[in-house]
N, C-alpha and C. Protein backbone atom coordinates (compact mmCIF):
# COMPACT_ATOMS: atom_id res chain seq x y z
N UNK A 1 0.45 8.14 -12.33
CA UNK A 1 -0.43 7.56 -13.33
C UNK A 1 -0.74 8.62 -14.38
N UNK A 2 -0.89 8.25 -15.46
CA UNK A 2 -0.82 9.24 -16.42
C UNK A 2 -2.24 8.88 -17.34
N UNK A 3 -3.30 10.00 -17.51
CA UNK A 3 -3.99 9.78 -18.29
C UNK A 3 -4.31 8.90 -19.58
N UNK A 4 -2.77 8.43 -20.11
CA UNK A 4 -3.03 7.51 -21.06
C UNK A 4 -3.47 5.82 -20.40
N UNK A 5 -2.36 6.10 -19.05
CA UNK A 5 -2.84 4.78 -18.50
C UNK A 5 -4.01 4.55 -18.13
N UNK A 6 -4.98 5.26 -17.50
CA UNK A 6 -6.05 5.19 -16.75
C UNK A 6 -6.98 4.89 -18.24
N UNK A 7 -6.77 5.90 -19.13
CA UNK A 7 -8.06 5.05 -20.28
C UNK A 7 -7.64 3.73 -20.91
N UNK A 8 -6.60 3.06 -20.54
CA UNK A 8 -6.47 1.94 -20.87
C UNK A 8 -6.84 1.09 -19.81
N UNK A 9 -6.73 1.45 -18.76
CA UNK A 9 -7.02 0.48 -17.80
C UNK A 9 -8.74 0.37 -18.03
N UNK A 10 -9.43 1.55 -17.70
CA UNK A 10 -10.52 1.11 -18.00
C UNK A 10 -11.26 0.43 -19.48
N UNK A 11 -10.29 1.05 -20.24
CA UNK A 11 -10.79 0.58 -21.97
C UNK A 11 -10.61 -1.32 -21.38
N UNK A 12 -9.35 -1.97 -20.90
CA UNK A 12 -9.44 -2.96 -20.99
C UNK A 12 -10.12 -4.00 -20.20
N UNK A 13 -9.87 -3.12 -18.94
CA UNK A 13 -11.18 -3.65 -17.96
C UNK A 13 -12.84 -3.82 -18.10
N UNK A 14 -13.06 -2.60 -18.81
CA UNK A 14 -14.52 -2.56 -19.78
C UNK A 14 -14.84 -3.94 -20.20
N UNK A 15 -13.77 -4.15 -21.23
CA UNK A 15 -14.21 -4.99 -22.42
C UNK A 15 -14.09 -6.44 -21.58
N UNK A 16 -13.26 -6.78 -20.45
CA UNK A 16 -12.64 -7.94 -20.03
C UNK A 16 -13.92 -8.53 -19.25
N UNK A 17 -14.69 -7.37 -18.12
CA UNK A 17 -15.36 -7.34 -17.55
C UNK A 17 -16.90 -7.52 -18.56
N UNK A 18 -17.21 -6.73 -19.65
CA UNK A 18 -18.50 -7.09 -20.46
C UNK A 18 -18.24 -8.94 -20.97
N UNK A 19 -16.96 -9.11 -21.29
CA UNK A 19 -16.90 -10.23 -21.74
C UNK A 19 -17.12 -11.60 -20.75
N UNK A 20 -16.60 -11.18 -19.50
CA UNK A 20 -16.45 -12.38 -18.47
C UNK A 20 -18.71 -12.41 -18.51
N UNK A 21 -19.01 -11.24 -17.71
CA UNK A 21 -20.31 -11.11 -17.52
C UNK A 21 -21.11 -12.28 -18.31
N UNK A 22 -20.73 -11.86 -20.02
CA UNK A 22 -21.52 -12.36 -21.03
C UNK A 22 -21.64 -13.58 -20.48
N UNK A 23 -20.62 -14.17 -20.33
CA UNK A 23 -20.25 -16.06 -20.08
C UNK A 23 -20.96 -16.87 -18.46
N UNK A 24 -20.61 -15.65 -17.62
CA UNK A 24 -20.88 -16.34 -16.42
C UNK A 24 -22.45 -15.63 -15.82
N UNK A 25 -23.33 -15.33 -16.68
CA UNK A 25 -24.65 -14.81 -16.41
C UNK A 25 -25.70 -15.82 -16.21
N UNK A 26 -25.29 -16.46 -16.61
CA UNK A 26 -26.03 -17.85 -16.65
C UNK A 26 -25.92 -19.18 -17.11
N UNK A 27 -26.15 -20.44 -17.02
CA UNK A 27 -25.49 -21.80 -17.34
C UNK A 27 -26.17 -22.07 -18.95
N UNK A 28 -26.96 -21.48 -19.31
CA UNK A 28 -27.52 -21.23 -20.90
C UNK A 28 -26.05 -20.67 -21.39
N UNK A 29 -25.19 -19.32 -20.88
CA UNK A 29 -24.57 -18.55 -21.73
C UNK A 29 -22.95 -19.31 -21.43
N UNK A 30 -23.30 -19.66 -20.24
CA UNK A 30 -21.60 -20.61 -20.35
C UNK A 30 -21.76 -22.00 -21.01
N UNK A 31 -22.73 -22.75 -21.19
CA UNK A 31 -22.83 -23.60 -21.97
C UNK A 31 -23.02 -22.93 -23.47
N UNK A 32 -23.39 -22.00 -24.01
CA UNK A 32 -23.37 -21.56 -24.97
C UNK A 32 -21.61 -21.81 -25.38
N UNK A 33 -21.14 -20.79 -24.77
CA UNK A 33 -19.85 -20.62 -24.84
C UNK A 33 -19.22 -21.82 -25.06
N UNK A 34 -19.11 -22.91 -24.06
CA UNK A 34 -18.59 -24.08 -24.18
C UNK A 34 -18.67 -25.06 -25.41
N UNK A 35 -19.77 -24.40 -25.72
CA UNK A 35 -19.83 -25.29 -27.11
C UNK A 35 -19.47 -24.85 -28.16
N UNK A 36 -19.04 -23.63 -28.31
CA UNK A 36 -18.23 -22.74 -29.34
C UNK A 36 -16.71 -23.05 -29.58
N UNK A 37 -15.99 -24.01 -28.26
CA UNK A 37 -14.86 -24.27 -28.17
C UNK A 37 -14.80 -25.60 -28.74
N UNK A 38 -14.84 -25.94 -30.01
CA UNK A 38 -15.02 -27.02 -31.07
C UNK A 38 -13.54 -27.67 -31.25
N UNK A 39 -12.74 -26.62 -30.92
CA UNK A 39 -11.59 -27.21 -31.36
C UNK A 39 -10.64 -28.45 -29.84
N UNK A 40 -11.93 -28.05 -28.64
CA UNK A 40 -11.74 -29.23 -28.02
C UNK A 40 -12.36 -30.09 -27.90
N UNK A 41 -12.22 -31.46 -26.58
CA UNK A 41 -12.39 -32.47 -27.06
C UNK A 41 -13.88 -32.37 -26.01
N UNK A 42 -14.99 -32.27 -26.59
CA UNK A 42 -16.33 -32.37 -25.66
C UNK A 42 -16.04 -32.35 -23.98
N UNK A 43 -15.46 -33.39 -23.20
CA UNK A 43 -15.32 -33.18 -22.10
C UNK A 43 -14.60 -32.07 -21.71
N UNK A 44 -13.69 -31.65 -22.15
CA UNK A 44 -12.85 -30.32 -21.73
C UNK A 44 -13.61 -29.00 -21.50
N UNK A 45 -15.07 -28.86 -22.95
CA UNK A 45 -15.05 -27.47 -23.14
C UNK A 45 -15.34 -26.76 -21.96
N UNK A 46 -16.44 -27.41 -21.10
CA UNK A 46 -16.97 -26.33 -19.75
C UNK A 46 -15.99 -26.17 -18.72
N UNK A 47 -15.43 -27.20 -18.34
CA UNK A 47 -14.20 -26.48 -17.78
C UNK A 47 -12.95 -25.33 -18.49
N UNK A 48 -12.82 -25.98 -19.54
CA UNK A 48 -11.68 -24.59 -20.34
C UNK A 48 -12.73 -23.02 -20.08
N UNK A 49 -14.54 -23.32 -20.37
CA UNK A 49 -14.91 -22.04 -20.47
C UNK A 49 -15.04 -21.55 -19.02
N UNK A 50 -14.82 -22.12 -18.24
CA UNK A 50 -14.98 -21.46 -16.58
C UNK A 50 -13.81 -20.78 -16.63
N UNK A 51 -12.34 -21.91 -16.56
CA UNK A 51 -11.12 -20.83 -16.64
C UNK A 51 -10.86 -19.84 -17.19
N UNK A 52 -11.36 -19.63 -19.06
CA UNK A 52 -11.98 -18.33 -19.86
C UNK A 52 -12.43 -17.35 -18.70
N UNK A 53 -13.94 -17.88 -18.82
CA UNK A 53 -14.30 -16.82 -17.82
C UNK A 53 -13.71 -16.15 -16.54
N UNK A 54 -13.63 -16.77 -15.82
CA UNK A 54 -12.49 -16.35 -14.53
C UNK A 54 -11.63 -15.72 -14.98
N UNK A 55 -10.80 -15.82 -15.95
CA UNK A 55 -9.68 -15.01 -15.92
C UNK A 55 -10.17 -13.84 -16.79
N UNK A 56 -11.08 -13.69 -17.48
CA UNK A 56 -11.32 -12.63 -17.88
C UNK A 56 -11.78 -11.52 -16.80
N UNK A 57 -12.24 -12.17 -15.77
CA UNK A 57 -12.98 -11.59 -14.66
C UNK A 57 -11.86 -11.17 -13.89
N UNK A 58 -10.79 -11.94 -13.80
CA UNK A 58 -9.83 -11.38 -12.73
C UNK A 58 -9.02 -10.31 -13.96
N UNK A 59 -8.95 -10.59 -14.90
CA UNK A 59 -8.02 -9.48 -15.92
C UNK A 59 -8.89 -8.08 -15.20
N UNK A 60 -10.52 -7.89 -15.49
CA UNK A 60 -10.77 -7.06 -15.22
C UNK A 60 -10.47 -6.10 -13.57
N UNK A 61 -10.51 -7.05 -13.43
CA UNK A 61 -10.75 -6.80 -11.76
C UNK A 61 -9.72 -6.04 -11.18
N UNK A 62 -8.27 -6.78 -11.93
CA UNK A 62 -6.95 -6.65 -11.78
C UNK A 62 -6.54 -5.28 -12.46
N UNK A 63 -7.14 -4.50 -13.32
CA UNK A 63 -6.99 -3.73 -13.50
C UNK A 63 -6.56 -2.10 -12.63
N UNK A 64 -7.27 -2.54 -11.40
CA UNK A 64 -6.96 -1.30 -10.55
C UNK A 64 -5.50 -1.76 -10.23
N UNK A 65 -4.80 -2.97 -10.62
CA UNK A 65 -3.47 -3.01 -10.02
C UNK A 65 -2.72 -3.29 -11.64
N UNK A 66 -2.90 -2.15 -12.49
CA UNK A 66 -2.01 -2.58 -13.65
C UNK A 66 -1.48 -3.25 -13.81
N UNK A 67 0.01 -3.42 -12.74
CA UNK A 67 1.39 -4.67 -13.19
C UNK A 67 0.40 -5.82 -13.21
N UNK A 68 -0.72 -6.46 -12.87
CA UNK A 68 -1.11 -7.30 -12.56
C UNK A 68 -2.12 -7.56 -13.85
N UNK A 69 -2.92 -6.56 -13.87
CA UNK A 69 -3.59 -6.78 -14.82
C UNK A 69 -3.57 -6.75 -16.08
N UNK A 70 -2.53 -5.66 -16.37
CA UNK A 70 -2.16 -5.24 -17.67
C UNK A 70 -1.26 -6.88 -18.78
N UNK A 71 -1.11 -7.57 -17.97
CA UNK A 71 -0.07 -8.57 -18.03
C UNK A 71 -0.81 -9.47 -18.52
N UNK A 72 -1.91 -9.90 -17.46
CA UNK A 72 -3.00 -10.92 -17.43
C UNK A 72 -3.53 -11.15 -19.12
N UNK A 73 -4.17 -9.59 -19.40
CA UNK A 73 -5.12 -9.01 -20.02
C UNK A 73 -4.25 -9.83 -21.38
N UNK A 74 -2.95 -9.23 -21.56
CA UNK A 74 -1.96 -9.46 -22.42
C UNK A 74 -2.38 -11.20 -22.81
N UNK A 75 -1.87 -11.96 -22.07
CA UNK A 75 -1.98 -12.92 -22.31
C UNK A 75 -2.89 -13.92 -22.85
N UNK A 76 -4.04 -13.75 -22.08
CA UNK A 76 -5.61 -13.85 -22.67
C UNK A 76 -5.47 -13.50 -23.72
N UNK A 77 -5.27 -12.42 -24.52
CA UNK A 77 -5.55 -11.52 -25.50
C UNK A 77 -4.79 -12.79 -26.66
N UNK A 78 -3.58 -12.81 -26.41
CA UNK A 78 -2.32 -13.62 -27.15
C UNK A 78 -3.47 -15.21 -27.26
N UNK A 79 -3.81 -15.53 -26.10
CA UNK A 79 -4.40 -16.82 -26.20
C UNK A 79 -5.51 -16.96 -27.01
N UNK A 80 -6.53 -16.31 -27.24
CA UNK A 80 -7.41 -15.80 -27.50
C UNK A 80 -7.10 -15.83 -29.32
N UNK A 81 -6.22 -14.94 -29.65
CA UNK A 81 -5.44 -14.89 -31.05
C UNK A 81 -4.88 -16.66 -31.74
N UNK A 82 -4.30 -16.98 -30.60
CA UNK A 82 -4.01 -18.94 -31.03
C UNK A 82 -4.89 -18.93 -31.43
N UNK A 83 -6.17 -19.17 -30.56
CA UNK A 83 -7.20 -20.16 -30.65
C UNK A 83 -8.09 -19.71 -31.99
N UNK A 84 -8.35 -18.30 -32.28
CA UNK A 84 -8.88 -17.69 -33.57
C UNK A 84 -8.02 -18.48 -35.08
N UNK A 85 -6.73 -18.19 -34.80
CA UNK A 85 -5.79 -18.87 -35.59
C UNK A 85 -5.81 -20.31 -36.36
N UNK A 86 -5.91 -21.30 -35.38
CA UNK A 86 -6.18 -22.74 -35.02
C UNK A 86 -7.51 -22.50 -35.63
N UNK A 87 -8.36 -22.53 -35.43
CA UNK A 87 -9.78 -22.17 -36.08
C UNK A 87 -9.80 -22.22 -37.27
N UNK A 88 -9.43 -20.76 -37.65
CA UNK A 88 -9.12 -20.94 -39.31
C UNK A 88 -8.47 -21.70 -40.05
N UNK A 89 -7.00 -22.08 -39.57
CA UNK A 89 -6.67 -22.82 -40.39
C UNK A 89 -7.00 -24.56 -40.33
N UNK A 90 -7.82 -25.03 -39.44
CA UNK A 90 -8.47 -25.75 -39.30
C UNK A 90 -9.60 -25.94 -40.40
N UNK A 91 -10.12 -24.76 -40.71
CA UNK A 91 -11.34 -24.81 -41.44
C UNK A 91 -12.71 -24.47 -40.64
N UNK A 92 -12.33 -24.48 -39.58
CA UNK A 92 -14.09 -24.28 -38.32
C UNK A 92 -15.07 -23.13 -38.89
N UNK A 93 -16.22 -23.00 -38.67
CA UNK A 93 -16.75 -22.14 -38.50
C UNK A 93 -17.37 -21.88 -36.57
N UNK A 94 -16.25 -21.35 -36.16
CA UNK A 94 -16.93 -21.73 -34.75
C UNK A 94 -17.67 -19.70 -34.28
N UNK A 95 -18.80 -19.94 -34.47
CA UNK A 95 -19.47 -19.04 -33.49
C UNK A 95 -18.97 -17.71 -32.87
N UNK A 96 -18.49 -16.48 -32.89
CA UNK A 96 -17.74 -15.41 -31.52
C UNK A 96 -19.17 -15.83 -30.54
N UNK A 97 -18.40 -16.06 -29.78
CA UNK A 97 -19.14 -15.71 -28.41
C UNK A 97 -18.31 -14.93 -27.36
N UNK A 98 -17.51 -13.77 -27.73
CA UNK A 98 -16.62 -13.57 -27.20
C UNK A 98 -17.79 -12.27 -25.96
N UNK A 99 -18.84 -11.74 -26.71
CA UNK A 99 -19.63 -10.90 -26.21
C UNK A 99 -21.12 -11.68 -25.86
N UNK A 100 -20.95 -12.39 -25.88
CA UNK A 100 -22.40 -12.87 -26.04
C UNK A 100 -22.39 -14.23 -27.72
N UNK A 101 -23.84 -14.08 -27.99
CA UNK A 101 -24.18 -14.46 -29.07
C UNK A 101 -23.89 -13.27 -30.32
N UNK A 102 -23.16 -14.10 -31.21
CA UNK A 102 -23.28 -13.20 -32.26
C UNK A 102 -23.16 -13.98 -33.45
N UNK A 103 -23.84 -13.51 -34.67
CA UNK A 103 -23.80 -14.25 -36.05
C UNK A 103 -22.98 -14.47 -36.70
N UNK A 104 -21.29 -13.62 -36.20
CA UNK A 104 -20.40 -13.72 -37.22
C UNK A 104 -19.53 -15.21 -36.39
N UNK A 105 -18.87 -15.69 -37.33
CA UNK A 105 -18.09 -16.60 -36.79
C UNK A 105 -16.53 -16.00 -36.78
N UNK A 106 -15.54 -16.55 -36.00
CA UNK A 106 -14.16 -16.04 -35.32
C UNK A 106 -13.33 -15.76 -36.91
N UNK A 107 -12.74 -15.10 -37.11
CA UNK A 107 -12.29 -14.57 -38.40
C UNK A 107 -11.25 -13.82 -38.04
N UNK A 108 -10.78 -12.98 -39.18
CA UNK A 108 -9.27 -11.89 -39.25
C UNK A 108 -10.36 -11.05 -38.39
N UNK A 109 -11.63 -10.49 -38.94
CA UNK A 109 -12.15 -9.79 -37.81
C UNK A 109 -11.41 -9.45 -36.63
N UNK A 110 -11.36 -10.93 -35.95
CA UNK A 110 -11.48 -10.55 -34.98
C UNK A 110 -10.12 -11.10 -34.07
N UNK A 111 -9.11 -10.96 -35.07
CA UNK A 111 -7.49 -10.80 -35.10
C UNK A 111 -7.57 -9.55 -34.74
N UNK A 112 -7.80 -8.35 -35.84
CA UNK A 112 -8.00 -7.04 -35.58
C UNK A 112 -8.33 -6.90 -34.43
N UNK A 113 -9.34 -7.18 -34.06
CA UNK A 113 -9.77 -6.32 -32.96
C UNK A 113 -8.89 -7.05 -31.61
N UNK A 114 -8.48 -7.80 -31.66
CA UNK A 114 -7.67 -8.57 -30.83
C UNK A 114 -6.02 -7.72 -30.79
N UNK A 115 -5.73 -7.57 -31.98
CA UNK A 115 -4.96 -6.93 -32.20
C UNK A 115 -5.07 -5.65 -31.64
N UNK A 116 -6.06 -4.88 -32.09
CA UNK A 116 -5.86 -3.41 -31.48
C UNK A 116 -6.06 -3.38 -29.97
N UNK A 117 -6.62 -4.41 -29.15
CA UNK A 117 -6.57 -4.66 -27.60
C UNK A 117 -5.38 -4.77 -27.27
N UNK A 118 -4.34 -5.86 -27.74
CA UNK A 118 -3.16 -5.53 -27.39
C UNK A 118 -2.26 -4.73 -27.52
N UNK A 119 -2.68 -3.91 -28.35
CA UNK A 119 -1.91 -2.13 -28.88
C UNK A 119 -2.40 -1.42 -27.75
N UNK A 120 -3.51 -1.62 -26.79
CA UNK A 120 -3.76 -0.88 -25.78
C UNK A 120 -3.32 -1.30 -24.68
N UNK A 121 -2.92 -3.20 -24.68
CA UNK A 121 -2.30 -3.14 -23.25
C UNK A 121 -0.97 -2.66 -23.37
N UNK A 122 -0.27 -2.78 -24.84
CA UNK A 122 1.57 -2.03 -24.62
C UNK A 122 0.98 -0.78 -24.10
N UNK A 123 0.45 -0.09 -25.08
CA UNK A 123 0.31 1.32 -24.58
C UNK A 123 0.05 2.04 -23.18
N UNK A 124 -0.66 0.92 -22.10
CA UNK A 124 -1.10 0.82 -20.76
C UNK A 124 0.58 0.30 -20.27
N UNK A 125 1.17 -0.49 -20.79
CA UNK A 125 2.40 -1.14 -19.91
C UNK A 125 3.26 0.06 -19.87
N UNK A 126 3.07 0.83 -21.09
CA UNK A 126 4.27 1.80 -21.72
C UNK A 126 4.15 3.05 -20.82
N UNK A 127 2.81 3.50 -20.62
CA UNK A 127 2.60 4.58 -20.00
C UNK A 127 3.03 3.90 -18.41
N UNK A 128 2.72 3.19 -18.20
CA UNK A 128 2.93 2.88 -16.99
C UNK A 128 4.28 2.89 -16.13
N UNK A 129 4.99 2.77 -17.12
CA UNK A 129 6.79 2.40 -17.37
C UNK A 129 7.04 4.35 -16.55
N UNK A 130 6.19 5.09 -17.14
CA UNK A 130 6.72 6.31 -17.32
C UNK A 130 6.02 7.04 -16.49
N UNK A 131 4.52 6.90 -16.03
CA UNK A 131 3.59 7.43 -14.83
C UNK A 131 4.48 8.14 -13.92
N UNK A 132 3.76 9.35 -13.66
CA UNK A 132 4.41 9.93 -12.61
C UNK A 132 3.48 10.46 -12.34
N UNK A 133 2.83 11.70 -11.30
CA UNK A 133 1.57 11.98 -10.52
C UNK A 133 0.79 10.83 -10.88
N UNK A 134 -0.12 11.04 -9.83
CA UNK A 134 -1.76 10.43 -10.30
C UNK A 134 -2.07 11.55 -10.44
N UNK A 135 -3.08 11.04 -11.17
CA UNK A 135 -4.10 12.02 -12.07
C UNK A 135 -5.34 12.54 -11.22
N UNK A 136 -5.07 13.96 -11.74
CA UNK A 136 -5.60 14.71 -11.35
C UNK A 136 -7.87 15.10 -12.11
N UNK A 137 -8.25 15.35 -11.23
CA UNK A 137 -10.04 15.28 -11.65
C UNK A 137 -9.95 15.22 -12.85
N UNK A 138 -9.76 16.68 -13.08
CA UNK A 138 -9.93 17.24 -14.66
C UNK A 138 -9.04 15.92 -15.76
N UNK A 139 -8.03 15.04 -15.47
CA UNK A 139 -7.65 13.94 -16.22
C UNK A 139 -8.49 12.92 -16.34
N UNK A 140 -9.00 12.55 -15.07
CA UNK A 140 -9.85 11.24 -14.69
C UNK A 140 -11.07 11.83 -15.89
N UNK A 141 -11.76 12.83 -15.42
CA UNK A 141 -12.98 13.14 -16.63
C UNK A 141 -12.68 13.00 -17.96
N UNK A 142 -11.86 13.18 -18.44
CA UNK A 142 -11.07 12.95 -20.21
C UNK A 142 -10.63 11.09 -19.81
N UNK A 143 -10.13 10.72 -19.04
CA UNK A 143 -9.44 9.47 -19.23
C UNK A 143 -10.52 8.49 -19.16
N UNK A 144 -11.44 8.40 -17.98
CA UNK A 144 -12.32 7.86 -18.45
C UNK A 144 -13.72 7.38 -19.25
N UNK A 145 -14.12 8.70 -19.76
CA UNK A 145 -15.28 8.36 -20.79
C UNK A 145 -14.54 7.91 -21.74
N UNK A 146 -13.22 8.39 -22.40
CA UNK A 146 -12.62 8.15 -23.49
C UNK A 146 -12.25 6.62 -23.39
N UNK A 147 -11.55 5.95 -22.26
CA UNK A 147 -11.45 4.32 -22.11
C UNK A 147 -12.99 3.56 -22.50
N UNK A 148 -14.00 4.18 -21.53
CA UNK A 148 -15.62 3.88 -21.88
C UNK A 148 -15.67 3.67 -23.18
N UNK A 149 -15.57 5.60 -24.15
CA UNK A 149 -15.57 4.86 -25.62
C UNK A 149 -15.15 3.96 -26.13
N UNK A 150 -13.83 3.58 -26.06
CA UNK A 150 -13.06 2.53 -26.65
C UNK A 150 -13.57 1.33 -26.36
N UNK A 151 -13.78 1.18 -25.12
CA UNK A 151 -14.44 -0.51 -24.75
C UNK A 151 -15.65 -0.89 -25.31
N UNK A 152 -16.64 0.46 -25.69
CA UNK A 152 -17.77 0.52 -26.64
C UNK A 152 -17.73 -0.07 -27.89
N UNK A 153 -16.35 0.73 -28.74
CA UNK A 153 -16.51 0.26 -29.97
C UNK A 153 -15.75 -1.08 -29.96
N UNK A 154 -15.11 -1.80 -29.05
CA UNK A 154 -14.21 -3.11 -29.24
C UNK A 154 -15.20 -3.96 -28.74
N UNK A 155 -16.28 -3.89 -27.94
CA UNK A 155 -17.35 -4.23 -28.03
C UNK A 155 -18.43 -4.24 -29.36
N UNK A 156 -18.88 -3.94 -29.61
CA UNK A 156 -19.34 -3.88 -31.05
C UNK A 156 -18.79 -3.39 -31.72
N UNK A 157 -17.35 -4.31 -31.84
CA UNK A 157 -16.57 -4.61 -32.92
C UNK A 157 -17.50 -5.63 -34.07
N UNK A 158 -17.91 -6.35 -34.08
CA UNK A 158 -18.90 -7.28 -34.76
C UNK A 158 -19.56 -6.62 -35.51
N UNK A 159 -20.67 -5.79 -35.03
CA UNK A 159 -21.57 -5.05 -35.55
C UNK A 159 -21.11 -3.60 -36.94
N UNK A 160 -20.08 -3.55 -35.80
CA UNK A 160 -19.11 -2.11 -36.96
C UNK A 160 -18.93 -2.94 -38.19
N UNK A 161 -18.29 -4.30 -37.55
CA UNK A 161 -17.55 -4.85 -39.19
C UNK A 161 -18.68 -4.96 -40.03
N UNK A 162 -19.65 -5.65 -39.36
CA UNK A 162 -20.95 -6.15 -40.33
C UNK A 162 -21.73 -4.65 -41.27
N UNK A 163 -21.21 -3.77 -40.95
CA UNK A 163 -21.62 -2.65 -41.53
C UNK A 163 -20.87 -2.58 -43.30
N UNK A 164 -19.49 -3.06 -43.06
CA UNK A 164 -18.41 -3.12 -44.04
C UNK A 164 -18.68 -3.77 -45.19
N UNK A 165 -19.19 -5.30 -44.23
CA UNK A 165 -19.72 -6.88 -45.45
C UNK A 165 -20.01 -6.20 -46.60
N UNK A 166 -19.61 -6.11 -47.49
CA UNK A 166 -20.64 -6.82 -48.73
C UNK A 166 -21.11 -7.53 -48.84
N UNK A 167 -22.49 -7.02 -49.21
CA UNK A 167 -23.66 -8.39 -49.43
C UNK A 167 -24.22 -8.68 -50.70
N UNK A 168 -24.36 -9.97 -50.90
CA UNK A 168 -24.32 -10.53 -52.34
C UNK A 168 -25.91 -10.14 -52.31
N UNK A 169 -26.09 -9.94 -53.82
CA UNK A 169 -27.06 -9.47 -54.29
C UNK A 169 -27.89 -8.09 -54.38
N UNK A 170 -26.82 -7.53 -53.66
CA UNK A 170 -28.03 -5.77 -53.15
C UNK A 170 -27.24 -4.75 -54.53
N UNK A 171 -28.00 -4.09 -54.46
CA UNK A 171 -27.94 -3.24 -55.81
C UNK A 171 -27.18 -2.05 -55.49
């Protein structure tokens, strides 16, 4: 295992794991969720958001077994990108609830940041391809705060962007 892998595993497990949490904390936040999924048909959404959730939960989980998780993570990620897609060109304004509640609605935003998640699972598949020792203390201490960071800022990914907005009227 090679230090690049291990901060990806946790960078993606981080974010998979904050995200499942958000949803399945309570029947307020999975019904939240469920109703963010506009582009289905009312009866569907709480079941589609359980399977959401679950598999975000097992992406994370799955992480201590890369081939498994790294794959998972992938896919979600890809699915995740449709459904942002479909959205827009739909016209929706549907809600992120990808962390919780948040004010911005699903956008290129959050293509990007979708995007740069899956630049971390190649990069996790890639290193993985090539792993040789496991990693040693002194790696684990660099590999994982640095995954930590990353799952930080792809986590308040929202908040960073909202820093960017221009806002009409300010001087």
């Amino acid at each position: 295992m090679s230090l690049l892998l291990v901060a990806c595993q946790v960078l993606i497990g981080a974010v998979f794991a904050v995200s499942a949490f958000t949803k399945l904390r309570g029947r307020a936040a999975m019904r939240s969720f469920a109703s963010s999924l506009t582009m289905l048909p009312a009866r569907l959404r709480l079941a589609v958001a359980g399977v959401v959730a679950a598999g975000e939960a097992a992406a994370a989980a799955l992480m201590v077994v890369p081939r498994a998780g790294l794959p998972l993570a992938g896919v979600l990620l890809c699915g995740f990108c449709a459904v942002i897609v479909i959205t827009m060109r739909q016209g929706l304004r549907v809600p992120c609830r990808c962390f919780g509640s948040s004010g911005s609605h699903l956008g290129p935003v959050h293509l990007v940041r979708n995007g740069l998640l899956l630049t971390v699972v190649a990069l996790g598949w890639t290193a993985l391809a090539v792993s040789g020792a496991p990693p040693t203390v002194a790696q684990l201490a660099i590999a994982v705060p640095a995954g930590l960071a990353g799952a930080i800022l792809m986590i308040a990914w929202d908040d960073i962007a909202d820093l960017f907005k221009e806002t009409s009227g300010s001087v």
